[in-house]
Protein backbone atom coordinates (compact mmCIF):
# COMPACT_ATOMS: atom_id res chain seq x y z
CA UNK A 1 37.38 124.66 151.34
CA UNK A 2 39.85 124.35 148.75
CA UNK A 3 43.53 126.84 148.86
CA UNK A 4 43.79 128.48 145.38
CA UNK A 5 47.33 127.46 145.06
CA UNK A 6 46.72 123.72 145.73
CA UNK A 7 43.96 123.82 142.99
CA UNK A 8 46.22 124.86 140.34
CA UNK A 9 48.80 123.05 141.19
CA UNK A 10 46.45 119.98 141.34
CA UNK A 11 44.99 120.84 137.39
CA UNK A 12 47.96 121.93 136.54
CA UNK A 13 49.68 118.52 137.21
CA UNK A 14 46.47 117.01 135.57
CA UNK A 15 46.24 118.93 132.53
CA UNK A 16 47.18 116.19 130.23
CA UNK A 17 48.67 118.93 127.74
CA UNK A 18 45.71 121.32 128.13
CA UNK A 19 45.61 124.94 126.86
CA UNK A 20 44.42 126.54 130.41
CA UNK A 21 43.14 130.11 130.54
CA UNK A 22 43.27 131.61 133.92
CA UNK A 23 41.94 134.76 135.53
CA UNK A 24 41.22 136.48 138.85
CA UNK A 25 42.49 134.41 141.66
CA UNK A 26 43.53 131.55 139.36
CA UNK A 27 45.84 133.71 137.45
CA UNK A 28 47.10 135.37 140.07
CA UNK A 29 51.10 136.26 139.33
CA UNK A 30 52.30 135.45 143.19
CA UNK A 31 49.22 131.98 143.87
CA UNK A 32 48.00 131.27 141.30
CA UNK A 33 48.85 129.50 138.22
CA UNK A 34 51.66 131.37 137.33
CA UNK A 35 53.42 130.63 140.07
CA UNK A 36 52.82 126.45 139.55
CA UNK A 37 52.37 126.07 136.36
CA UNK A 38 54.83 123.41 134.46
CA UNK A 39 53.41 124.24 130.54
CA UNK A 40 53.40 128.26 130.83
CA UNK A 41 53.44 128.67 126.66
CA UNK A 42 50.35 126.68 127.05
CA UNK A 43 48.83 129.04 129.84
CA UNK A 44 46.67 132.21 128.18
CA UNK A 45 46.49 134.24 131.82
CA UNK A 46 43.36 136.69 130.90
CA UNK A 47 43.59 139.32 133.32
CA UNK A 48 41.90 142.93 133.08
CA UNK A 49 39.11 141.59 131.11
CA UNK A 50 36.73 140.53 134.04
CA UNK A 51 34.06 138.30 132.54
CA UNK A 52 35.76 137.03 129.57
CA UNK A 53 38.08 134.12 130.36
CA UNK A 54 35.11 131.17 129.12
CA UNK A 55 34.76 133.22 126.05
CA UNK A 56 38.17 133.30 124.76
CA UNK A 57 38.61 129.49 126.22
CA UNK A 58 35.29 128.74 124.32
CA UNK A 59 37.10 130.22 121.07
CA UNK A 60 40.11 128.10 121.66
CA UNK A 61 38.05 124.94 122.01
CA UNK A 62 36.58 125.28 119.27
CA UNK A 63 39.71 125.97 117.55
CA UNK A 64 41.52 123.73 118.62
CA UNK A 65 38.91 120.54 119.11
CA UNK A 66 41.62 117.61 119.46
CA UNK A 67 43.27 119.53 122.29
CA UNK A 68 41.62 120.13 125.93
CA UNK A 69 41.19 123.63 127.51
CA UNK A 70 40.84 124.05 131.00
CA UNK A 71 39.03 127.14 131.99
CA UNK A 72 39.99 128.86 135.43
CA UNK A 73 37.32 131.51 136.35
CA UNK A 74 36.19 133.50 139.18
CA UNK A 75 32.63 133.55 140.58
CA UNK A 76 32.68 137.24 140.47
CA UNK A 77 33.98 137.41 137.00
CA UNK A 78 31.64 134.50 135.59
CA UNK A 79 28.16 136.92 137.12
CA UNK A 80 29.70 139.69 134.91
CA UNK A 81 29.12 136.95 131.94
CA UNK A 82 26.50 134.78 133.19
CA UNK A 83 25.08 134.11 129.54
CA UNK A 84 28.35 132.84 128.76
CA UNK A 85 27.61 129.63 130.46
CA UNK A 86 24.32 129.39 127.53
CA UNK A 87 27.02 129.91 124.83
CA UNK A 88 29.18 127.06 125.96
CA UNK A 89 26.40 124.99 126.26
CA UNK A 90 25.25 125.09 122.89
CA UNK A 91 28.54 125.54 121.01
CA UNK A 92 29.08 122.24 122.77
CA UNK A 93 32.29 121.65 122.63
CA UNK A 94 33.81 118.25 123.82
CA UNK A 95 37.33 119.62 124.61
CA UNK A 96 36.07 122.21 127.02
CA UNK A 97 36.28 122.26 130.91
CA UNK A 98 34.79 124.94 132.78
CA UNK A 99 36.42 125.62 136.76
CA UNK A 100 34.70 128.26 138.42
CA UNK A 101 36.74 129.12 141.65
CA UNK A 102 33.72 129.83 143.87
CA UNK A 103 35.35 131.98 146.96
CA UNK A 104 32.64 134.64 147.86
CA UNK A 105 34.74 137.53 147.46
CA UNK A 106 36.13 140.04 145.26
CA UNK A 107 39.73 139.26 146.57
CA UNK A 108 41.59 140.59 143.57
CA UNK A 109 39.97 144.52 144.67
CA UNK A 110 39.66 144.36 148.43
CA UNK A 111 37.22 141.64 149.54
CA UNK A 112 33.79 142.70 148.76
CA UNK A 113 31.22 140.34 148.72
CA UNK A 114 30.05 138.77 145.30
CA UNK A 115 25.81 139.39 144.83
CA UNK A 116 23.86 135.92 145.56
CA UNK A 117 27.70 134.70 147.52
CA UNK A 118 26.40 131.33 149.39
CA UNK A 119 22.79 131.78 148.19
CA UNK A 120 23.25 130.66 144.21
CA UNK A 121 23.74 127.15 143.28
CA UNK A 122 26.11 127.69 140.31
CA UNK A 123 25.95 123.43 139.76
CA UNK A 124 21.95 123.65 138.85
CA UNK A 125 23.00 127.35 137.09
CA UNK A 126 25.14 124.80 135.07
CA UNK A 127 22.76 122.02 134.29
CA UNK A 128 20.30 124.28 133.87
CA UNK A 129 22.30 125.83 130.59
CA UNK A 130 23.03 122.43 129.49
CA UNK A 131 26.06 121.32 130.37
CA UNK A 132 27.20 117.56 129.21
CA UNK A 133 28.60 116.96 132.91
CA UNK A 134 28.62 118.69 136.14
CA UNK A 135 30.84 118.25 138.95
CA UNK A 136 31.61 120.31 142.78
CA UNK A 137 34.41 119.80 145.03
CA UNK A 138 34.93 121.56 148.27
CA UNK A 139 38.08 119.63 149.57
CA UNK A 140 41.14 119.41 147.94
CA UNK A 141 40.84 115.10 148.81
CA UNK A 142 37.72 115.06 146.33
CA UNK A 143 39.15 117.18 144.16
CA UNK A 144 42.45 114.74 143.98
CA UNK A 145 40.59 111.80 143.66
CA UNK A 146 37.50 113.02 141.19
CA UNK A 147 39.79 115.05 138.79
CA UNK A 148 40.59 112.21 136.15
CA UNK A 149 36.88 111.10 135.78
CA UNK A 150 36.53 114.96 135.16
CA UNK A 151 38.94 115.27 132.47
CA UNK A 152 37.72 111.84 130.71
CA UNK A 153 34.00 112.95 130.39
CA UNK A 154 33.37 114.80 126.93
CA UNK A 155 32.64 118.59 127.38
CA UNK A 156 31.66 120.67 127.91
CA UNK A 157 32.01 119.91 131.40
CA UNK A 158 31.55 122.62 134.24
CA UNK A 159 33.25 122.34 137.35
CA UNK A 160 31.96 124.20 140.60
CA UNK A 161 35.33 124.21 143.24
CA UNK A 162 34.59 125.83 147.16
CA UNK A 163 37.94 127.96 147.76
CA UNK A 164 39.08 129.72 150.48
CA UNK A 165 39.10 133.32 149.87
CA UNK A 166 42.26 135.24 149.74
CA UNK A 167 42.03 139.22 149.33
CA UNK A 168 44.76 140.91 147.68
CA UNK A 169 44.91 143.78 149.61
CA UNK A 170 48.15 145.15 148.38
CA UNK A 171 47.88 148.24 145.77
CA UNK A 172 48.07 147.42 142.59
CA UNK A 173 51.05 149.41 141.62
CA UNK A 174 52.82 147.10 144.12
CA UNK A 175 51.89 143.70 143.54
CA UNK A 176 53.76 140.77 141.79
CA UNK A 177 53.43 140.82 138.27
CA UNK A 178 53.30 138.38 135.55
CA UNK A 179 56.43 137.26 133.93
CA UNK A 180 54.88 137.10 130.62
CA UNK A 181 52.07 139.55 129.02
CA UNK A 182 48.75 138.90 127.66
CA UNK A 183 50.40 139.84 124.49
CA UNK A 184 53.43 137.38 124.64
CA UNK A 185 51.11 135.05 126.06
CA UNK A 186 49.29 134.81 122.69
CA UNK A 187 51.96 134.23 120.99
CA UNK A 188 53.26 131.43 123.16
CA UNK A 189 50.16 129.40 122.92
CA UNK A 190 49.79 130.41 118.22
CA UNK A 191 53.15 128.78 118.86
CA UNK A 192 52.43 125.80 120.11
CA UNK A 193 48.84 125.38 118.10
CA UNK A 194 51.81 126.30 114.85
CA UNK A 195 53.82 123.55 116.65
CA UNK A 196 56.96 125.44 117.23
């Protein structure tokens, strides 16, 4: 399995420019991409919206279609908006990259398990919506060595990474937070498409 820290730090590194929205694990303030990231007014963290992260990257590829966007979801928050993976398909949008950080678990609210964990094949779920390109790493070594042919095959591509699960068991009112907000973080990345 793949650490969650090492798999931002490994996109983030490859982003090529990208616009990447983050959530759950992925955006996480103290492993996640926040913590690794080198282009933050570039990075639209989407957190308390569980289930919406590949919309809101689907609305920025399209957008936005000379630029790449990197979407970093959860498998628990992608089942809350399974027909999103549909939308993408047919919108269709070259720029697009779908990661779906496949770890089981719940880990942002205790641990519990995620419905069909280990039983789903989100890869077929994928192809099956129609998907340009499908790839699945479970070892940070594939992952390092498959991520360019990734990012050079037109979208929308999804992405299906095994990582190891780590719960966030510390209350909520004590955990790390961001150093931006969702709102500033808006305004970074209008800056940057305005080209200031």
């Amino acid at each position: 399995m793949i650490n969650n820290t090492d798999a931002v730090r490994l996109l983030d590194r490859k982003r090529r420019n990208a616009f990447i929205v983050p959530t759950m694990n992925a955006g996480n303030a103290r492993f996640g991409l926040p913590s690794v990231t080198t282009h933050e007014k570039q990075d639209l963290p989407l957190s308390g919206a569980m289930g919406k992260a590949s919309s809101l990257a689907l609305g920025l590829a399209l957008a936005q279609p000379n630029k790449k966007v990197m979407c970093l979801d959860g498998d628990g928050s992608l089942l809350m908006n399974l027909g999103t993976l549909v939308t993408l398909a047919s919108k269709a949008p070259k720029n697009l990259y779908h990661f779906v950080f496949d770890n089981g678990a719940y880990c942002v609210t205790g641990g519990q398990p995620v419905p069909g964990a280990g039983k789903m094949d989100w890869v077929e779920m994928a192809k099956g919506a129609g998907f340009a390109a499908t790839f699945s790493f479970d070892n940070i070594e594939d992952l390092t060595t498959g991520i360019d042919q990734v990012l050079d095959t037109p979208g929308p591509v999804f992405v299906h990474l095994k990582i190891s699960p780590e719960i966030e068991n510390t209350p909520v009112q004590f955990r790390q937070r961001p150093r931006r907000s969702v709102q500033q973080a808006f305004k970074d990345v209008a800056g940057v498409v305005a080209g200031r």
